[in-house]
Protein backbone atom coordinates (compact mmCIF):
# COMPACT_ATOMS: atom_id res chain seq x y z
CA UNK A 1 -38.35 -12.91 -14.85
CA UNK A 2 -34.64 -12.15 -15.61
CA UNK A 3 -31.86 -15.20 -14.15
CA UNK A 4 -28.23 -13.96 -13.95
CA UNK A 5 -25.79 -16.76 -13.93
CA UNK A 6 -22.29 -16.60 -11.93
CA UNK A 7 -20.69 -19.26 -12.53
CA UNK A 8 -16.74 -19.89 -10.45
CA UNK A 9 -14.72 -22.90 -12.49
CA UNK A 10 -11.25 -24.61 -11.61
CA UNK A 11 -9.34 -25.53 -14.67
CA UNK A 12 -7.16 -28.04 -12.33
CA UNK A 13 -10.70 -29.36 -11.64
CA UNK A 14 -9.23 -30.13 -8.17
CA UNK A 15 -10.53 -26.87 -6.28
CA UNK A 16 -13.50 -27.74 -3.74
CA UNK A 17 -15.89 -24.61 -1.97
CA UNK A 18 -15.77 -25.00 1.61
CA UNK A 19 -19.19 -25.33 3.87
CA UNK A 20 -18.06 -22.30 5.73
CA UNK A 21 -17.89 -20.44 2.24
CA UNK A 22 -20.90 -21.66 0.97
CA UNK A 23 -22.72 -20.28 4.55
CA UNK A 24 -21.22 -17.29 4.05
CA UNK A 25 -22.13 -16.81 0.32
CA UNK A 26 -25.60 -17.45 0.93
CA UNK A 27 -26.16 -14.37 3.65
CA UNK A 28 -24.76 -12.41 0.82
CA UNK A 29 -26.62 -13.88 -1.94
CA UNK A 30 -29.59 -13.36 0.50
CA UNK A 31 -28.78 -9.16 0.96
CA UNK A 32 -28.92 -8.62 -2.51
CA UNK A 33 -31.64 -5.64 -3.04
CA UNK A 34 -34.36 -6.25 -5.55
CA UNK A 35 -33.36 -10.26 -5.54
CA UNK A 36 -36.51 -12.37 -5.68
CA UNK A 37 -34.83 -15.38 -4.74
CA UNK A 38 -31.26 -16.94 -5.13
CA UNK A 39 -30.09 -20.98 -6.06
CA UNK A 40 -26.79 -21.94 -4.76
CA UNK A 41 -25.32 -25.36 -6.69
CA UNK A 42 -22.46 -27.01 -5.58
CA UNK A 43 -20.84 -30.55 -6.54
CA UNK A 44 -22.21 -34.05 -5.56
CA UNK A 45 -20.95 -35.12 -2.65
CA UNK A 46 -20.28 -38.57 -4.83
CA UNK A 47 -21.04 -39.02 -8.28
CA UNK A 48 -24.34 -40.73 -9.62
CA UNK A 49 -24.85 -42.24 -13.25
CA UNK A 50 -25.86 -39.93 -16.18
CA UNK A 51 -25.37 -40.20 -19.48
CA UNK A 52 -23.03 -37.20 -19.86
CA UNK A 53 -20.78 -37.86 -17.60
CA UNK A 54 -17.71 -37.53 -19.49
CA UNK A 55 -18.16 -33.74 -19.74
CA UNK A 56 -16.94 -33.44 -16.30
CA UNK A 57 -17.19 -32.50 -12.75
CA UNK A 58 -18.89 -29.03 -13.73
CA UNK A 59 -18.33 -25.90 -11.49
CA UNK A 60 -16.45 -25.93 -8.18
CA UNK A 61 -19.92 -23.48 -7.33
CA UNK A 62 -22.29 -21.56 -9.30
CA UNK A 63 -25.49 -19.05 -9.18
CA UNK A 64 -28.78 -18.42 -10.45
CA UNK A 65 -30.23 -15.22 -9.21
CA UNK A 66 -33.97 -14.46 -9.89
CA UNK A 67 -34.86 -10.57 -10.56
CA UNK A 68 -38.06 -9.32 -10.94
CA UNK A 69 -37.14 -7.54 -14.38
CA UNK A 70 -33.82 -6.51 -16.13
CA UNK A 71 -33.39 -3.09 -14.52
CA UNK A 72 -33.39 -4.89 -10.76
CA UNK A 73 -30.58 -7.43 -12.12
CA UNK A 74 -28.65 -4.34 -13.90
CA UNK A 75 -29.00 -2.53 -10.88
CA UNK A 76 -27.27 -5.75 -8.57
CA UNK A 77 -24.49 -5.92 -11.03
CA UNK A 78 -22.64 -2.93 -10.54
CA UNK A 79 -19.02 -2.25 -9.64
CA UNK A 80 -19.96 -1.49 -5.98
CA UNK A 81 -22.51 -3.84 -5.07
CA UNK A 82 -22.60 -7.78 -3.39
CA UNK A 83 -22.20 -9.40 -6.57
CA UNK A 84 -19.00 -7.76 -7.61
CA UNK A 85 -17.43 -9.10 -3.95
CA UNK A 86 -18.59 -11.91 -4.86
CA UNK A 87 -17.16 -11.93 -8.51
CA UNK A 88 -13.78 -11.46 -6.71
CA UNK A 89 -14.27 -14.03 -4.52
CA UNK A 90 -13.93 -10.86 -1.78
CA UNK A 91 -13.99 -13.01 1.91
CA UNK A 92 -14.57 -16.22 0.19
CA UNK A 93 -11.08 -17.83 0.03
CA UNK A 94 -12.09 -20.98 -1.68
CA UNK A 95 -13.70 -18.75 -4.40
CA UNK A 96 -10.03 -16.78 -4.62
CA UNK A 97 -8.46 -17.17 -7.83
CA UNK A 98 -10.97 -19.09 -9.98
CA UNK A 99 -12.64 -18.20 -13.64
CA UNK A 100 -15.44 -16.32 -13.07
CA UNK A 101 -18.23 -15.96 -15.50
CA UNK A 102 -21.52 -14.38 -16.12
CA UNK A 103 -24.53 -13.74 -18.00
CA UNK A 104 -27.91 -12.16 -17.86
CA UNK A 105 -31.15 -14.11 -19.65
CA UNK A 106 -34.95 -14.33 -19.57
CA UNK A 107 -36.39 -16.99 -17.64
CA UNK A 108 -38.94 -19.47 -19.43
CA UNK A 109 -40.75 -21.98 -16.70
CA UNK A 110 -42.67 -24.65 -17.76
CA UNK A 111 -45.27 -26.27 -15.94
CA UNK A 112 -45.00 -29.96 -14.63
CA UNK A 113 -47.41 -32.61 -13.23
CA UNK A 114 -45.81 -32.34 -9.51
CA UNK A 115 -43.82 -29.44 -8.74
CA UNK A 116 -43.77 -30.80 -4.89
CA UNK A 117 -40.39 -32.04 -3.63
CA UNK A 118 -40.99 -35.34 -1.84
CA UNK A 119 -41.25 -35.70 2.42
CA UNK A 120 -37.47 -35.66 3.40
CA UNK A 121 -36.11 -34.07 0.39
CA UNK A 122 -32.77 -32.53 1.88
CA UNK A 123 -30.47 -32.73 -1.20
CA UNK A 124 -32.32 -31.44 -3.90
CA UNK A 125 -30.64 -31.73 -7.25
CA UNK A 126 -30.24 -29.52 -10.36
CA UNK A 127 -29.65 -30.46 -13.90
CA UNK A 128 -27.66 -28.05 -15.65
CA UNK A 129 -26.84 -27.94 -18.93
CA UNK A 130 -25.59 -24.99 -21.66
CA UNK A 131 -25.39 -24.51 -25.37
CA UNK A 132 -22.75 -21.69 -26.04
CA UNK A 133 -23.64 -21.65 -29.45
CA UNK A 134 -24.28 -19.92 -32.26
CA UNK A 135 -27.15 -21.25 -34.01
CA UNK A 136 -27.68 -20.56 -37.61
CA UNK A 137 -30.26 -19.29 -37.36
CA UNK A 138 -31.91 -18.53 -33.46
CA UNK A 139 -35.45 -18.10 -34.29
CA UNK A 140 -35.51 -21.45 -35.88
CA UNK A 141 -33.25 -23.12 -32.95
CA UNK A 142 -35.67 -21.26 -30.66
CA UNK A 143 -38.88 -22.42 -32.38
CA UNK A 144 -37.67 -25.75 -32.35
CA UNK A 145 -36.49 -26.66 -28.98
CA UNK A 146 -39.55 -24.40 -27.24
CA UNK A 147 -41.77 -26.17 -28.91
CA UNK A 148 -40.31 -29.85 -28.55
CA UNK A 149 -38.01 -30.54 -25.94
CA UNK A 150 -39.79 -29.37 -23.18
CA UNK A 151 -42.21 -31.85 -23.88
CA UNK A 152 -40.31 -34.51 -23.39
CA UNK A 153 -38.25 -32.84 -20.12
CA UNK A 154 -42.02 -33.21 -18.10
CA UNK A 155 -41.91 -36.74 -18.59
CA UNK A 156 -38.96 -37.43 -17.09
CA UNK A 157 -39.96 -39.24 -14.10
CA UNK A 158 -39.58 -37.21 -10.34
CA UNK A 159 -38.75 -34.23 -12.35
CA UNK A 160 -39.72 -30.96 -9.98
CA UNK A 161 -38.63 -28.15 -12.02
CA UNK A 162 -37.91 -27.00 -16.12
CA UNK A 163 -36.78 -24.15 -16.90
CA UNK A 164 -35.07 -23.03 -20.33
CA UNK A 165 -33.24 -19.14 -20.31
CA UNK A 166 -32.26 -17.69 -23.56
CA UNK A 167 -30.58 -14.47 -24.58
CA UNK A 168 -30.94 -11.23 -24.02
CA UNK A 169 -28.32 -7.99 -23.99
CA UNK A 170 -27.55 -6.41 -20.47
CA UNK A 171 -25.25 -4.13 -19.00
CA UNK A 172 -23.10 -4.54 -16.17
CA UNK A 173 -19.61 -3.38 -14.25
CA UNK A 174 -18.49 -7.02 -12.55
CA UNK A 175 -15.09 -8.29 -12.60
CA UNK A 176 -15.73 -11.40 -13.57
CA UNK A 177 -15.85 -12.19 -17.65
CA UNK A 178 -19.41 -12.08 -19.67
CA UNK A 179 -20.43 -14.93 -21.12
CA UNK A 180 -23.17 -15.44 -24.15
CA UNK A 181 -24.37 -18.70 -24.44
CA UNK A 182 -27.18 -18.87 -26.71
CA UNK A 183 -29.25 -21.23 -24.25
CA UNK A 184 -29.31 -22.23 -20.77
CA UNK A 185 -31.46 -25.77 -19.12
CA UNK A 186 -32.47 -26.76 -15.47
CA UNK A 187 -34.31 -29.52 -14.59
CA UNK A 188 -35.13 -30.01 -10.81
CA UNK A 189 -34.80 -33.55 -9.25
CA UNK A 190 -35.51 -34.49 -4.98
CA UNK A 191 -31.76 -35.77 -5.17
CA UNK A 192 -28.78 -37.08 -7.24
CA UNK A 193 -30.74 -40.51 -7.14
CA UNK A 194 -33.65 -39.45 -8.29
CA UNK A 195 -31.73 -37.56 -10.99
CA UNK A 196 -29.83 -40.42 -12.04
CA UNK A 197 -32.90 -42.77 -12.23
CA UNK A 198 -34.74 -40.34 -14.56
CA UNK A 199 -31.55 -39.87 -16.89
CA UNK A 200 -31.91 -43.66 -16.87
CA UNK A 201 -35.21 -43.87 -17.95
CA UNK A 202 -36.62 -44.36 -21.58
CA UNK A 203 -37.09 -40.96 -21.81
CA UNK A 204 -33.56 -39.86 -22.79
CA UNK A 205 -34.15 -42.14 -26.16
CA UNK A 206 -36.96 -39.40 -26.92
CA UNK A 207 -34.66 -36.66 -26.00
CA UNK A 208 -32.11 -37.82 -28.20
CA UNK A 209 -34.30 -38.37 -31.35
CA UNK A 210 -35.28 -35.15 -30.93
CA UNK A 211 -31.82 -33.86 -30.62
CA UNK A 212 -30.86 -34.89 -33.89
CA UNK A 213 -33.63 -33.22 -35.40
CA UNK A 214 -32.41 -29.89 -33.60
CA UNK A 215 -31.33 -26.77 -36.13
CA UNK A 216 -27.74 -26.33 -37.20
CA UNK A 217 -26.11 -24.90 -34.30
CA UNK A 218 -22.31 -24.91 -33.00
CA UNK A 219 -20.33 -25.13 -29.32
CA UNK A 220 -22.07 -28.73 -28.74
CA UNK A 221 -23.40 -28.73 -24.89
CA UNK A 222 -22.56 -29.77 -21.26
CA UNK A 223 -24.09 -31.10 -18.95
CA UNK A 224 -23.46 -31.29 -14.48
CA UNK A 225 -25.91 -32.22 -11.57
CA UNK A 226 -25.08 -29.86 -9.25
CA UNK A 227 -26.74 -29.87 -5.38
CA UNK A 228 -29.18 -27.19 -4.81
CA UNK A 229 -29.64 -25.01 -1.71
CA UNK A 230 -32.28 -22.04 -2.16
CA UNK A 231 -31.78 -18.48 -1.05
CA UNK A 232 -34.50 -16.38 0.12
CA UNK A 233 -33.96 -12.06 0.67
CA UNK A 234 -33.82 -11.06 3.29
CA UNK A 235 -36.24 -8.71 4.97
C-alpha cells in the first residue's frame, strides 16, 4: 500500500481551515480515481497534554491518501487531476496561499490488540510525527526502529492504529513542493483524551530509552495530534 502525504502549513501559525472547506475537501478527496481510502487531520479544537508540545500547533490541515500501488498514486498526482486543485488550494479559500508539501511512501501497518474504536468515538485522533532526516546509514536506522519501536507503540494504552511509512522515489506534476523525509509515524487514538492519557503513560519512558539507542541520524523530529475524519471513494 502506497500513502501520499499533502500536507498545507501557515508560517504565521495563525491560519485556521474552515468547516465549510474541510466539507468541501473531503467530496474531492472522496472523487479521487484509484483512491482506496482518504484521512483528513485537522487541529484540536483545544489543546491536550503531550510531551512534545513545544514543537507546535502542526498543520493548519493535512492528508494521507491510501493507493492500492504506486502507479494508482502516480496516476492521482498529475498536473490535471483533484489533487493538483487541491495543491493550489483551487475553491478552498482557507487553503489559498499556504506552503504546500508532499511526498509519496510505502505503508507499513502493524497489528494491535484492539483495532476497534470505542462506542461514541466521534473525534478520533491521530498522532503524527516525521523524521526529515538523513540517517547515516538507512538500512541500519530502518532495522532498528522496525524492529523496536513498534513494539513499544502497541502498548500504549487505547492505541487503535500504527503505522510507520518510509521512502520510496515517485514521480509527479503537483504544484505544491516535494518533500523527502526519511520516515513518517501515526498512531490512532478514540480522541485527544485518550491520546493525551497514553502519552502520559509509562510507556513513553520505554520509548525514550529506546530513542537514544536509535542510529545516527539528523533533522531531529516533530510531533502534532491532529483530529481525524476518514474518506471513503466514492462509487
Amino acid at each position: 500500500m502506497i500513502s501520499l502525504f499533502m500536507t498545507f502549513s501557515d508560517p504565521t501559525g495563525v491560519r485556521r481551515i474552515e468547516p465549510d472547506d474541510v466539507t468541501a475537501a473531503a467530496a474531492m478527496v472522496g472523487s479521487i480515481p484509484g483512491m482506496a481510502e482518504g484521512l483528513l487531520f485537522m487541529p484540536l479544537e483545544q489543546s491536550v497534554d503531550h510531551p512534545y508540545k513545544a514543537d507546535g500547533a502542526g498543520p493548519v490541515f493535512a492528508l494521507l491518501l491510501r493507493f492500492p500501488n504506486l502507479f494508482a498514486c502516480e496516476a492521482a498526482i498529475d498536473r490535471g487531476g483533484v489533487l493538483a486543485a487541491l495543491a493550489a488550494g483551487r475553491g478552498l479559500p482557507s487553503l489559498a496561499g499556504l506552503d504546500v508539501t508532499h511526498q509519496a511512501m510505502v505503508t507499513r501497518a502493524f497489528s494491535i490488540d484492539d483495532a476497534m474504536h470505542a462506542n461514541g468515538t466521534v473525534t478520533p485522533c491521530s498522532y503524527l510525527v516525521h523524521y526529515p532526516g538523513p540517517a547515516e546509514d538507512m538500512n541500519a536506522w530502518n532495522l532498528h526502529y522496525l524492529e523496536h519501536h513498534p513494539s513499544i507503540m502497541r502498548t500504549f494504552p487505547g492505541v487503535r492504529q500504527i503505522e510507520i511509512y518510509t521512502r520510496i522515489d515517485w514521480v509527479d506534476r503537483l504544484p505544491s513542493q516535494r518533500v523527502e523525509y526519511m520516515q513518517r509515524n501515526r498512531l490512532m487514538f478514540d480522541s485527544p483524551q485518550a491520546l493525551a492519557r497514553a502519552l502520559g503513560s509509562d510507556v513513553i519512558k520505554r520509548m525514550r530509552a529506546d530513542f537514544v539507542q536509535f542510529p545516527p541520524f539528523a533533522g531531529g523530529n516533530k510531533h502534532f495530534p491532529m483530529l481525524t475524519r476518514v474518506v471513503r471513494p466514492i462509487a
